[in-house]
Protein backbone atom coordinates (compact mmCIF):
# COMPACT_ATOMS: atom_id res chain seq x y z
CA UNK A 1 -15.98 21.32 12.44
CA UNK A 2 -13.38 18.90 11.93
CA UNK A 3 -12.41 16.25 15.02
CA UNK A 4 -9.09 14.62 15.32
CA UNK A 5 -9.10 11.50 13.52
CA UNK A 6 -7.02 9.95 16.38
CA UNK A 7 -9.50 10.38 19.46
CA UNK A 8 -12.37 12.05 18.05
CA UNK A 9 -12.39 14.85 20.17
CA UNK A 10 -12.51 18.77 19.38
CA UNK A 11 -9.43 20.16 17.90
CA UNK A 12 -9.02 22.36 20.71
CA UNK A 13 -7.13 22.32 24.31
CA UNK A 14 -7.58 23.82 27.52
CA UNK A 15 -4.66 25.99 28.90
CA UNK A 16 -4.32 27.68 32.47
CA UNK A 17 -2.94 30.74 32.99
CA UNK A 18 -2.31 32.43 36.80
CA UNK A 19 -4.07 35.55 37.15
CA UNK A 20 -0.93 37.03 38.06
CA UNK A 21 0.39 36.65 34.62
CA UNK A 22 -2.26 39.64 33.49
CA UNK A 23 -2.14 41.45 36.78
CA UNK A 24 1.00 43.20 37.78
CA UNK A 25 -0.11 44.11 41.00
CA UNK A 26 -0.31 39.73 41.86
CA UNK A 27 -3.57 39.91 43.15
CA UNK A 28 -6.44 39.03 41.56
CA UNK A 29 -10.18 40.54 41.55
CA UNK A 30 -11.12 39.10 44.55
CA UNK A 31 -8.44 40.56 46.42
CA UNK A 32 -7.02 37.19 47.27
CA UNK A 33 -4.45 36.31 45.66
CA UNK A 34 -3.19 35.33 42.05
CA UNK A 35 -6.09 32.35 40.82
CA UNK A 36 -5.45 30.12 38.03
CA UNK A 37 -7.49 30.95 34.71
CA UNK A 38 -8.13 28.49 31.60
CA UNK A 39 -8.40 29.33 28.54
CA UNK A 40 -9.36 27.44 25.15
CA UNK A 41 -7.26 27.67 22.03
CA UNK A 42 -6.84 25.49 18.57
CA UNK A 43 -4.84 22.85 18.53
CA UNK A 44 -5.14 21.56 14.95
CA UNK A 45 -2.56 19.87 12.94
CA UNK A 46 -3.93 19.54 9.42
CA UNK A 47 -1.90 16.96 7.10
CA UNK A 48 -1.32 17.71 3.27
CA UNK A 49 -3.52 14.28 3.15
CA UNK A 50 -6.47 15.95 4.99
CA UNK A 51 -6.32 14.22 8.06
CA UNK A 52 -6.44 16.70 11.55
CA UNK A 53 -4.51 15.41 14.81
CA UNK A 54 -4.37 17.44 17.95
CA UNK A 55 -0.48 17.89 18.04
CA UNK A 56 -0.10 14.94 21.41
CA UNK A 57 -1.96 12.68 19.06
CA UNK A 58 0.12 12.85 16.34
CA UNK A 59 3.53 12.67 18.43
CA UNK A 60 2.03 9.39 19.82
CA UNK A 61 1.29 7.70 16.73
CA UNK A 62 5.34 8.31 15.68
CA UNK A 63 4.69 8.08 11.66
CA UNK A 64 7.05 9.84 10.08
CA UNK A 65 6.55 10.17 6.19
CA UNK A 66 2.92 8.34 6.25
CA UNK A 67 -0.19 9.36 8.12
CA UNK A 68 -0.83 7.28 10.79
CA UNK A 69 -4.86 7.44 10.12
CA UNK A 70 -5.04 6.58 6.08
CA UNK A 71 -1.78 5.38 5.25
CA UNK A 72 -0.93 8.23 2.59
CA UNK A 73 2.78 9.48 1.89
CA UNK A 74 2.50 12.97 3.58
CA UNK A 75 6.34 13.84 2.65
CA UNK A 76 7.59 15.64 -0.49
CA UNK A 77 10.67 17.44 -1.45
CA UNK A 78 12.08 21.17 -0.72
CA UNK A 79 13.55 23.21 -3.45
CA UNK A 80 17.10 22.43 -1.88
CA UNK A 81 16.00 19.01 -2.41
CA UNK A 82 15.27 17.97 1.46
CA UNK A 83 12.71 15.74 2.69
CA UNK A 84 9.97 17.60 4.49
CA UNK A 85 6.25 17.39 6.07
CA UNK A 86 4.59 20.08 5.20
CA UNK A 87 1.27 20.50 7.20
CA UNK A 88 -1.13 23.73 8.17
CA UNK A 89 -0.62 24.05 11.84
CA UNK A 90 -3.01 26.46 14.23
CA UNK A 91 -2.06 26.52 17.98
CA UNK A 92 -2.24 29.02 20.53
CA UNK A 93 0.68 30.99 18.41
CA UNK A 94 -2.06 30.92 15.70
CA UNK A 95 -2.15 29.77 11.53
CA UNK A 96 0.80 28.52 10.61
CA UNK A 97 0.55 27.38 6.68
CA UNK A 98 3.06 25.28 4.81
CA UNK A 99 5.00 24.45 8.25
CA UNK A 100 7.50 21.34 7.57
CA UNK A 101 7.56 19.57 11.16
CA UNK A 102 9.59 16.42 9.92
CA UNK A 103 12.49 17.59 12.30
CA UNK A 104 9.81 17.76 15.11
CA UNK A 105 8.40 14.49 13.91
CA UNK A 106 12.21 12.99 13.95
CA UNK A 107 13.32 13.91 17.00
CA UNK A 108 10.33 12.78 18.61
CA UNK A 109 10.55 9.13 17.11
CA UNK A 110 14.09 9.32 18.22
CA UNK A 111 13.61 9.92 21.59
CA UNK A 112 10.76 7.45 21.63
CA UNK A 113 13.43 5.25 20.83
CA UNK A 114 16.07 6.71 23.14
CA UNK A 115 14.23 8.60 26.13
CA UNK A 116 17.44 8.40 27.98
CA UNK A 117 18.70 10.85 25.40
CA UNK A 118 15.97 13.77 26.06
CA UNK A 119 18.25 15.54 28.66
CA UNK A 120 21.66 15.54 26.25
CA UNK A 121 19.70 16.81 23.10
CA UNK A 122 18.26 19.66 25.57
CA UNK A 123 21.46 20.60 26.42
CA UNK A 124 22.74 20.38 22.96
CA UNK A 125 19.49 22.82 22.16
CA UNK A 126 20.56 25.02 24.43
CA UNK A 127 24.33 24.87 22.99
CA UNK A 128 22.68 26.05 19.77
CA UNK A 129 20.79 28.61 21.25
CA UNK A 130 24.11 30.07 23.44
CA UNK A 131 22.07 29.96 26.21
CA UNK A 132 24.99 29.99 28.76
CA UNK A 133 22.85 30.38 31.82
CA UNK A 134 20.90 27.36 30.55
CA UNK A 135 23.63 25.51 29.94
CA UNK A 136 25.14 26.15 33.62
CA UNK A 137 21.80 25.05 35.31
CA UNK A 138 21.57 21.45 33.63
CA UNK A 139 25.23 21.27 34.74
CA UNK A 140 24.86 22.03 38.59
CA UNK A 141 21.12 20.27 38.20
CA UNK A 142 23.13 16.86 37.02
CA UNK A 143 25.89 16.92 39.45
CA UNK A 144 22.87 17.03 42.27
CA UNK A 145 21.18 14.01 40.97
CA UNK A 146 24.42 12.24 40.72
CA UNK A 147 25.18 12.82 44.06
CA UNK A 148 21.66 11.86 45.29
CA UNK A 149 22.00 8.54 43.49
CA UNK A 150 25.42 7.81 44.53
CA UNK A 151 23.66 8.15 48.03
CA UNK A 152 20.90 5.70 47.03
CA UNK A 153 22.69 3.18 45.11
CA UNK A 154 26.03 3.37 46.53
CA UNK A 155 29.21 2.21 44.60
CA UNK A 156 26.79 1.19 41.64
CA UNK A 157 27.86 -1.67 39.39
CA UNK A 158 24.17 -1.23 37.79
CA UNK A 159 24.74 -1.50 34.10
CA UNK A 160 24.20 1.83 31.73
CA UNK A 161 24.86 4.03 35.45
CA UNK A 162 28.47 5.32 33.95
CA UNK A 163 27.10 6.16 30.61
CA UNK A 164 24.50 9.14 32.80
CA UNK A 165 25.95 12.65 34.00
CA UNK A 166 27.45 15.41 32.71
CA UNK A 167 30.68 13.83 31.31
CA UNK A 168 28.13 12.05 28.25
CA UNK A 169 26.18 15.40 28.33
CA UNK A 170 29.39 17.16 27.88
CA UNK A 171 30.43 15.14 24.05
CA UNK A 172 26.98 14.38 23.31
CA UNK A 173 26.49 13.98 19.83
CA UNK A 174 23.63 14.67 17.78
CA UNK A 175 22.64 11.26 15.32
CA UNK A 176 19.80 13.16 14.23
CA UNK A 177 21.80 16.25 13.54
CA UNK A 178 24.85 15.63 11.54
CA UNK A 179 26.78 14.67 14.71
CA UNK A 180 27.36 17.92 15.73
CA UNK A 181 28.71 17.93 19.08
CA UNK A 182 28.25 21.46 21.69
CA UNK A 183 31.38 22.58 20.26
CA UNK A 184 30.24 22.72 17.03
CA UNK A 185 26.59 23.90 18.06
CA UNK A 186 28.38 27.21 20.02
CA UNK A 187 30.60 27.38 16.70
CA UNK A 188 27.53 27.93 14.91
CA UNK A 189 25.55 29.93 17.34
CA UNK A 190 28.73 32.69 17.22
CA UNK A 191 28.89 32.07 21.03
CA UNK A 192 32.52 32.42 22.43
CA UNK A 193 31.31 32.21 25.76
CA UNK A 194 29.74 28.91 25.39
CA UNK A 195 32.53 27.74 23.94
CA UNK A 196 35.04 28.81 26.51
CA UNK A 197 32.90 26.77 29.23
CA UNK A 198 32.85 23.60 27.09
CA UNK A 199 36.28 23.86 26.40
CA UNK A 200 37.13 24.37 29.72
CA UNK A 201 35.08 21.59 30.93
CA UNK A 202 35.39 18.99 28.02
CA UNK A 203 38.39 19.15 26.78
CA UNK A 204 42.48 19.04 27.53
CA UNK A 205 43.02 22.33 26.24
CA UNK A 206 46.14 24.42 28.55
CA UNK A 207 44.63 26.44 31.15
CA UNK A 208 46.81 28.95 30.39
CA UNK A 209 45.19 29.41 27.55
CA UNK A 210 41.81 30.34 28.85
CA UNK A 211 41.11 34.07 29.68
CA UNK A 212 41.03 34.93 33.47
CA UNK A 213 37.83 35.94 33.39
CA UNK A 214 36.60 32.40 31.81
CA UNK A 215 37.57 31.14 35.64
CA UNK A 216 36.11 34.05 37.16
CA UNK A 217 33.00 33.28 35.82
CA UNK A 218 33.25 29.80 35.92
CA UNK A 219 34.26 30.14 40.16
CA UNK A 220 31.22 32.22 40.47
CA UNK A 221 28.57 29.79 39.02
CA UNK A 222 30.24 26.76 40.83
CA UNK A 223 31.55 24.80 38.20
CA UNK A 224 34.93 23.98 37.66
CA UNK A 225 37.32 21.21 35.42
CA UNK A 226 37.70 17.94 36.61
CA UNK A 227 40.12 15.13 35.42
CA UNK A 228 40.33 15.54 31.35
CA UNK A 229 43.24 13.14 30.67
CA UNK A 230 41.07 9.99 30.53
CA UNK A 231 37.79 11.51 28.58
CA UNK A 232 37.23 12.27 24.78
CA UNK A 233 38.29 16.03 23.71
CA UNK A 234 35.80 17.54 22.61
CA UNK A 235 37.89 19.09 20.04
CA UNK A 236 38.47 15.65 18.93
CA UNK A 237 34.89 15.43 18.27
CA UNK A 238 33.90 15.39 13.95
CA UNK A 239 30.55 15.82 12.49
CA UNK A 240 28.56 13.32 9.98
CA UNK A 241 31.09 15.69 7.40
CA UNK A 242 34.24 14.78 8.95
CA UNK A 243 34.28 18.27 10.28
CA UNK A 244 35.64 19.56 13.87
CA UNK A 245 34.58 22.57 15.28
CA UNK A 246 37.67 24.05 14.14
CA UNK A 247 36.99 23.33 10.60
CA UNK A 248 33.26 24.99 10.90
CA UNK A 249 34.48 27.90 12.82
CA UNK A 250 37.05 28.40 9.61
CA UNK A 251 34.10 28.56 7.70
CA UNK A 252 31.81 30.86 9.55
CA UNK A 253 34.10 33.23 10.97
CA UNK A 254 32.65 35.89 12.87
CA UNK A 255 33.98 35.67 16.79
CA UNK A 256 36.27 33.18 15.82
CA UNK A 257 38.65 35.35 13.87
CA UNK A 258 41.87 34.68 15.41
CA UNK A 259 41.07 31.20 16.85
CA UNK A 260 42.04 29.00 14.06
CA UNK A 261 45.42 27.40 14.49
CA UNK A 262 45.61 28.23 18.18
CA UNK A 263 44.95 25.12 19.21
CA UNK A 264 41.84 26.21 20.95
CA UNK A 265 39.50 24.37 18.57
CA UNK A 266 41.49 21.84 17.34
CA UNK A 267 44.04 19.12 19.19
């Protein structure tokens, strides 16, 4: 059976489950309680080279389009003529064959690079996903830990301490995406109501334009627009492709029918 070339250990890892998970009633056999179970499953990643890494190894070696144990160019080219890393992978989800994980493999040497980006490219994830309840949580989550450092640090004059909190969140953009900002990421995942909230949070956009119920919603989660005037629109905001969210929304249609021109998307 193969090993992973990287510590030479089984190409397998140890999960726990709580008992609770499998019993609906939250009590387990013994009548006391839910009890944490583990469980063994694969965790091979096989390389078009031949090499096997358990998926934590391979993050931590950061090669990208070489294999960090013998040096071979693992990359090749999609029909559509994309660079990709193809690679069998079989995890607790099971076989996955012919599974290209250079975005995986990118973002990872990115953030390796740029840890203080890891909460902005969740948040942009979760823009892409329109997952508005999500996107509310890392909101009110980062207004608590800038509140709980203004405590500790005071009036900070600590260098990098403006560029953290929501406002950066907010216009993040992605340089290992095209540049595509939330705006554009809600364009694309046909989510008006994602939109609406970054609009009415990122961006200089009349308030009488917004629908009441925007507010309402907005009032009820505990979020609300601050001072605009001074920050970047996020309308303003174009992609590696010169593109606003305006211009992609032109293109893909759907819920935005109706939007283009208004000003809504576009300053």
């Amino acid at each position: 059976m193969p090993v992973c070339v990287a510590c030479n250990n089984p190409l397998e890892v140890e999960i726990e489950h709580d008992e609770e998970e499998e019993n609906d009633t939250g009590a387990s056999s013994s009548g006391k309680g839910p009890a944490a179970t583990s469980e063994t499953v694969p965790d091979d990643v096989q390389l078009n080279c031949g090499c096997h890494f358990h998926w934590d190894c391979l993050l931590e070696a950061y090669e990208i389009t070489e294999c960090p144990n013998c040096g071979k160019n693992i990359a090749s080219t999609s029909t559509t003529g994309a660079q990709q890393v193809l690679c069998n992978l079989n995890n607790e989800g099971g076989l996955q064959e012919r599974l290209d994980i250079l975005p995986l493999l990118s973002e990872e040497s990115y953030l390796k690079a740029y840890p203080e980006d890891r909460k902005s490219r969740a948040f942009l994830e979760f823009c892409r996903e329109g997952d508005y309840a999500a996107i509310v949580d890392m909101l009110l989550d980062d207004d608590v830990e800038e509140d709980d450092e203004d405590e500790e640090m005071g009036d900070s004059d600590q260098p990098g301490h403006e560029e953290v909190g929501a406002d950066r969140m907010l216009r993040y953009q992605d340089p290992i995406g095209d540049m595509q900002s939330g705006l554009h990421a809600a364009v694309h995942a046909q989510s008006r109501e994602v939109a609406w909230l970054l609009l009415l949070l990122a961006s200089n956009l009349n308030l009488k334009e917004f629908p009441a119920l925007v507010f309402q919603e907005a009032a009820s989660k505990g979020i609300m627009r601050g001072l605009t005037e001074d920050k970047v629109d996020i309308r303003s905001l174009r992609d590696a492709n010169g593109k606003t969210a305006e211009d992609i929304a032109k293109e893909v249609g759907g819920v935005w029918h109706g939007w283009e021109g208004t000003g809504r998307l576009s300053i």
